[in-house]
Protein backbone atom coordinates (compact mmCIF):
# COMPACT_ATOMS: atom_id res chain seq x y z
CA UNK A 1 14.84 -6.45 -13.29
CA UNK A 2 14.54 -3.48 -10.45
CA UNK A 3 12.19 -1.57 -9.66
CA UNK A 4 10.18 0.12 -12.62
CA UNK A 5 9.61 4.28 -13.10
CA UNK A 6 5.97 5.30 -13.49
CA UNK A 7 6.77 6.09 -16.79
CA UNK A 8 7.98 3.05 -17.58
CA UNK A 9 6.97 0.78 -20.47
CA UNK A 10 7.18 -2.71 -20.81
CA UNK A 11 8.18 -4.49 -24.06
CA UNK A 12 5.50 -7.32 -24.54
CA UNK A 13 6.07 -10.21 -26.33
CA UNK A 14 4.60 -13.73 -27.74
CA UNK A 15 2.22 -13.71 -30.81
CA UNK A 16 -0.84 -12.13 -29.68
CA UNK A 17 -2.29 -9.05 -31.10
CA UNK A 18 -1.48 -5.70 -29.06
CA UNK A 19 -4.36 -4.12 -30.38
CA UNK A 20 -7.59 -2.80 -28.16
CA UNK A 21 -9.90 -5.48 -27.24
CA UNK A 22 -13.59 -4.51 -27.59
CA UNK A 23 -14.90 -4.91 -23.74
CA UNK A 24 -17.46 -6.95 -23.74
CA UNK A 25 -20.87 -5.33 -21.81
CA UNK A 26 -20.40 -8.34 -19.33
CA UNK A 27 -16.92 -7.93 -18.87
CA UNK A 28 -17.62 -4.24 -17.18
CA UNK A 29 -18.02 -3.96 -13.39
CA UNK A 30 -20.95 -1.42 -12.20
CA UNK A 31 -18.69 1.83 -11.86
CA UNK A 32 -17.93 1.56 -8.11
CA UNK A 33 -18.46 4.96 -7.35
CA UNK A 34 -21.69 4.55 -9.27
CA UNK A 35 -23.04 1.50 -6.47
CA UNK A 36 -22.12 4.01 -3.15
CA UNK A 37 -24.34 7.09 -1.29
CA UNK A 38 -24.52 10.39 -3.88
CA UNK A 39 -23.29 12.02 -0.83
CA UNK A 40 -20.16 9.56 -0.55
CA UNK A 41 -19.28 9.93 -4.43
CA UNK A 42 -19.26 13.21 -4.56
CA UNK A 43 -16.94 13.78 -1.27
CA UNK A 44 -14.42 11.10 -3.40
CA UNK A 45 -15.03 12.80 -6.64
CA UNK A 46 -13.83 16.52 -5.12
CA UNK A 47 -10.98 14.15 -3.80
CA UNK A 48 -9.41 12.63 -7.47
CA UNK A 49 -8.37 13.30 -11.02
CA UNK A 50 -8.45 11.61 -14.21
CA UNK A 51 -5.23 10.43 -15.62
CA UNK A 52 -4.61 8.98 -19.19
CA UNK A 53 -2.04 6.41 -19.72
CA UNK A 54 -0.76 4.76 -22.57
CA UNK A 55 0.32 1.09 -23.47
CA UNK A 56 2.49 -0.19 -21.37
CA UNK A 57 2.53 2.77 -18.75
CA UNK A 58 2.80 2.31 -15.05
CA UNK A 59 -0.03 3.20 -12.99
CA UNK A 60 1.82 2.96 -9.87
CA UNK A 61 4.78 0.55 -8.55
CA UNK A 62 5.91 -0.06 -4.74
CA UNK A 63 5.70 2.43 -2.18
CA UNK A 64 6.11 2.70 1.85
CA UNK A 65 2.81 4.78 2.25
CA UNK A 66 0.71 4.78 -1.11
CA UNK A 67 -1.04 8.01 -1.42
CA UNK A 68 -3.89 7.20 -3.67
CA UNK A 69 -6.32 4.14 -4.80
CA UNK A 70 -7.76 4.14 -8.53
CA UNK A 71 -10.96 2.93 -10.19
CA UNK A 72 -10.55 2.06 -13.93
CA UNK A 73 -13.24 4.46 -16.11
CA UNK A 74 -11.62 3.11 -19.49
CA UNK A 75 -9.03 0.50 -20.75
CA UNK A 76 -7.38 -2.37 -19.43
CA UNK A 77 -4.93 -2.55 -16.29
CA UNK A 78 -2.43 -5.27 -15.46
CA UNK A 79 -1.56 -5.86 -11.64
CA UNK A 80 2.02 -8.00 -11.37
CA UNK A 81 4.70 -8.34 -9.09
CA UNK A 82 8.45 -9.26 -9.39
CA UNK A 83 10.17 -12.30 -8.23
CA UNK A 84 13.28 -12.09 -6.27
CA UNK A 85 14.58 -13.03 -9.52
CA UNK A 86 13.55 -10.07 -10.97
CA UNK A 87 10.70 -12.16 -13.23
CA UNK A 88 6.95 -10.61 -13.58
CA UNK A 89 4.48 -12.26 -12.08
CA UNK A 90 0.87 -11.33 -13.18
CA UNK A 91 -1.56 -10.97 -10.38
CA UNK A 92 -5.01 -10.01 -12.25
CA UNK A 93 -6.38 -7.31 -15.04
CA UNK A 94 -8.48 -4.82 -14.19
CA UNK A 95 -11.91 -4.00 -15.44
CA UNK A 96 -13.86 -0.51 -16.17
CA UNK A 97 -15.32 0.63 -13.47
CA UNK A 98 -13.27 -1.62 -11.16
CA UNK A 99 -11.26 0.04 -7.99
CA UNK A 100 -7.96 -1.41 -7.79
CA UNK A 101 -4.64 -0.31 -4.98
CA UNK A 102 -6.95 -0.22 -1.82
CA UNK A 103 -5.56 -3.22 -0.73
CA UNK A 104 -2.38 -1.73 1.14
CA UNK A 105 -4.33 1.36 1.69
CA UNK A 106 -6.54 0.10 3.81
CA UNK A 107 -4.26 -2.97 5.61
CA UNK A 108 -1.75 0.47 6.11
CA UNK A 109 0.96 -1.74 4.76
CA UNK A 110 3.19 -0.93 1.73
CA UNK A 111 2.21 -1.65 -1.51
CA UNK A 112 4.49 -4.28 -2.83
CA UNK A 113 3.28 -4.61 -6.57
CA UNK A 114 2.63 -2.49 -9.65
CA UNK A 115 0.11 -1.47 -12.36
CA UNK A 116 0.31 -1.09 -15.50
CA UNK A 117 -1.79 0.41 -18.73
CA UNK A 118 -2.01 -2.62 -20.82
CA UNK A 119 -4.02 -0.91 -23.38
CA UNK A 120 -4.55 3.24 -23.47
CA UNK A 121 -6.64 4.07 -20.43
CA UNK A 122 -8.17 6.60 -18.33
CA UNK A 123 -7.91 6.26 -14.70
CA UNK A 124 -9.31 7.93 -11.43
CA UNK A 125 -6.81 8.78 -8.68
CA UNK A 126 -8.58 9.13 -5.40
CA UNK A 127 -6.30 10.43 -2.76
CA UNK A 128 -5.77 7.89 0.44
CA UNK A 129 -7.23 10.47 2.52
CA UNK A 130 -10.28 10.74 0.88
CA UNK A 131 -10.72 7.20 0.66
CA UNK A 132 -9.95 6.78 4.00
CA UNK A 133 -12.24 9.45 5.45
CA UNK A 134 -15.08 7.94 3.27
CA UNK A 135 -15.06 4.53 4.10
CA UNK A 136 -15.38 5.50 8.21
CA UNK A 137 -18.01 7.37 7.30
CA UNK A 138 -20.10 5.08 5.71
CA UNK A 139 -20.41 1.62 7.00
CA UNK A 140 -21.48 -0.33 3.62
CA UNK A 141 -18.48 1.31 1.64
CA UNK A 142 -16.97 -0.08 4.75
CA UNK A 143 -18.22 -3.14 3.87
CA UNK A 144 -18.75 -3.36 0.59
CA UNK A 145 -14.32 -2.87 -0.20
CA UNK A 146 -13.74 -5.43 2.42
CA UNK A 147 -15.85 -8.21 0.72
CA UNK A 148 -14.23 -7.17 -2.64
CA UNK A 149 -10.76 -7.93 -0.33
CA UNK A 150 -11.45 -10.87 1.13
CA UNK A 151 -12.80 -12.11 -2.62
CA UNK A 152 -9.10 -11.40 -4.18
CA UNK A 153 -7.28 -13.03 -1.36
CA UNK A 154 -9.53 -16.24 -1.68
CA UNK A 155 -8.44 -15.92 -5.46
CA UNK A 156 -4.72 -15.16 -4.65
CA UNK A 157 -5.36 -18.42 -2.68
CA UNK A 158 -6.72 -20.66 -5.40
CA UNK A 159 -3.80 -18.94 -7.92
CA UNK A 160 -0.99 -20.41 -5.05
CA UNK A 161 -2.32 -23.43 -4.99
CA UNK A 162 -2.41 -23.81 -8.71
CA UNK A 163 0.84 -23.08 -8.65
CA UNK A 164 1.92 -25.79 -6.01
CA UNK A 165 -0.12 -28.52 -6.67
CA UNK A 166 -0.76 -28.40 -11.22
CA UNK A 167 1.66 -29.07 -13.76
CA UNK A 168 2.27 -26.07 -16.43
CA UNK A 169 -1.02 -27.18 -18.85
CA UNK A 170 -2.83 -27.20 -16.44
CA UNK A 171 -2.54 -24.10 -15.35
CA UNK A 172 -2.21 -22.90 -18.77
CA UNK A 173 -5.69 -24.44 -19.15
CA UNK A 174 -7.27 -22.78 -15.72
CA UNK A 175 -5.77 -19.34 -16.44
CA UNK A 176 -7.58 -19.30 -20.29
CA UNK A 177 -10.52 -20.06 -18.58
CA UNK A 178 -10.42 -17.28 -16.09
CA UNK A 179 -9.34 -14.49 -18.11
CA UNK A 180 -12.25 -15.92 -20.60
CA UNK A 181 -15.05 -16.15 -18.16
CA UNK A 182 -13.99 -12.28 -16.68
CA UNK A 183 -12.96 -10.84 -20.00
CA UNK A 184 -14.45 -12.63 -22.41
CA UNK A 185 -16.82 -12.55 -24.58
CA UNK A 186 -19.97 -15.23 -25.31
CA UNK A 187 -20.38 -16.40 -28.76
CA UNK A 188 -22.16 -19.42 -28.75
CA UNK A 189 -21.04 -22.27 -26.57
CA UNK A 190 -17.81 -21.06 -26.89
CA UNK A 191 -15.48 -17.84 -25.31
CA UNK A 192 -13.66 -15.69 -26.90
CA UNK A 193 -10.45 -14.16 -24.77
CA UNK A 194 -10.70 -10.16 -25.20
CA UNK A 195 -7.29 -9.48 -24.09
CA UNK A 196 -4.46 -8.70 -25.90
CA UNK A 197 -1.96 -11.43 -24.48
CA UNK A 198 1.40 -12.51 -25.14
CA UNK A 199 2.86 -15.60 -24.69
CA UNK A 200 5.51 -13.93 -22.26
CA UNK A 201 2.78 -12.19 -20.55
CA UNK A 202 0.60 -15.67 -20.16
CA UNK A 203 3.71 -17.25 -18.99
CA UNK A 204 3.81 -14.60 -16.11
CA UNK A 205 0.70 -15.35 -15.04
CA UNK A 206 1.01 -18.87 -14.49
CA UNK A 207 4.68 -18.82 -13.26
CA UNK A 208 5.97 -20.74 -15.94
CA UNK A 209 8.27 -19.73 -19.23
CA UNK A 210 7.16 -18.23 -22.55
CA UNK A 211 8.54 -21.48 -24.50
CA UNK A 212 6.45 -23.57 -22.46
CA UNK A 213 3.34 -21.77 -22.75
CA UNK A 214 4.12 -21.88 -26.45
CA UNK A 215 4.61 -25.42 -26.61
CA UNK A 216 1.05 -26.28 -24.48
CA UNK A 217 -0.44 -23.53 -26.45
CA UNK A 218 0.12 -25.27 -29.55
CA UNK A 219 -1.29 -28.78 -28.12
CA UNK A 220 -4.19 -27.35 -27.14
CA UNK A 221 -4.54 -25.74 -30.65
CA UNK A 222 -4.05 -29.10 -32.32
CA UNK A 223 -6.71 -30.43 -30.42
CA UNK A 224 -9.62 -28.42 -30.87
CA UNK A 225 -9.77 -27.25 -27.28
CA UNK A 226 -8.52 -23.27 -28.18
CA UNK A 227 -8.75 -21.66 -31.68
CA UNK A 228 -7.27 -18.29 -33.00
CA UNK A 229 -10.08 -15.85 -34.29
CA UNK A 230 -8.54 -12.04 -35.34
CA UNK A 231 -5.44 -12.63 -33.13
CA UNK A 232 -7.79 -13.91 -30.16
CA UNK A 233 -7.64 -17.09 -28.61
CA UNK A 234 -11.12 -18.54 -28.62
CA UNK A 235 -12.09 -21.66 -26.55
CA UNK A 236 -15.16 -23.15 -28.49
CA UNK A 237 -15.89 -25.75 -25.31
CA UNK A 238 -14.82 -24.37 -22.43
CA UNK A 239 -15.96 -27.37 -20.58
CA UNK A 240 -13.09 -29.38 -23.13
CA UNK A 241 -11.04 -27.41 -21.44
CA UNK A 242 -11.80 -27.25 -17.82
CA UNK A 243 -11.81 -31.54 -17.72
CA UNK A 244 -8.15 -31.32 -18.22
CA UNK A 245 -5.97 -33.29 -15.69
């Protein structure tokens, strides 16, 4: 596959429902422009639009000198790459509120990835130079986006490694519980996954193919550790599934 047109969509695949997840309270980030100096917001506010996007539309895909970072106000948002075989390769999803493309903004290196709308959303586009001009002006935004950095390369770390050193259920079995525990929502002991997932789109997250996440999928139905609930996988003991080897 080449490289993707913003107005792309991707065809999505596997037997999950496509339809909007509810987001769970938990499962939405304080609106980072929300947690910064009034003064600060507004100079970033002056400095953006709000776009709407629909399923399946690209937010933004690689570029030498990105012009703008984003904060999620509604929806869902897919980050992926492709593989020099042309394969996607999920990186995380998005939550409201969240800010997301800052990463090559502010290492002034190209952005090597894309987003994409995986449900209808509404997104902020704050211009580089906005962003830019804010952050030296105020040393805990400063701060504050370089912590959020340093967290997503420590769990770009953890990903690689689960990728070198665990076998396809496992992995199968760690991503479930992450997109659970950040997406999710409580009911009981148990977690329900409030994405809309496909088996293709699992598979990409966990470098693996869509027939074997099928095949795992359906052990770990058969034995109690994930049910199906509306078209939503549901893990009733997440603990179950976290003691697989």
């Amino acid at each position: 596959m080449g490289q993707l047109s913003r107005g792309a969509r991707h065809r999505t695949s596997g037997g999950m429902s496509e339809r909007r997840p509810p987001v769970p309270a938990h499962a939405r980030e304080a609106h980072w422009l929300g947690a910064m100096p009034a003064t600060a917001a507004k100079v970033l506010r002056r400095g953006s639009t709000v776009r709407g996007y629909q399923v399946g539309e690209l937010v933004f895909s690689p570029s030498a000198v990105p012009a703008h970072v984003y904060v999620l106000e509604d929806g869902l948002v897919r980050l992926f790459r492709l593989t020099p075989a042309g394969e996607e390769f999920t990186l995380r999803y998005i939550r409201p509120g969240e800010l997301f493309g800052e990463m090559s903004v502010v290492s002034g290196r190209p952005r090597e990835g894309f987003a994409q709308a995986r449900v209808a959303s509404k997104i902020l586009w704050i211009t580089r130079a906005a962003f830019v001009t804010t952050l030296r002006a105020h040393n805990s935004l400063l701060y504050s986006v370089t912590r959020k950095i340093a967290g997503r390369v420590i769990e770009y770390q953890s990903r690689a490694e689960e990728l070198i050193f665990q076998d396809a259920r496992r992995r199968l079995a760690r991503f479930l519980l992450r997109v659970a525990t950040k997406h999710g929502q409580r009911d009981g002991e148990g977690l329900t996954v409030a994405l809309p997932l496909t088996h293709a789109e699992i598979a990409s997250g966990i470098g693996t193919s869509r027939q074997t996440v099928s095949r795992f999928l359906r052990e770990l139905i058969d034995a109690g550790l994930v049910t199906r609930s509306g078209g939503q996988l549901v893990l009733p003991d997440p603990s179950r599934l976290e003691a697989i080897e």
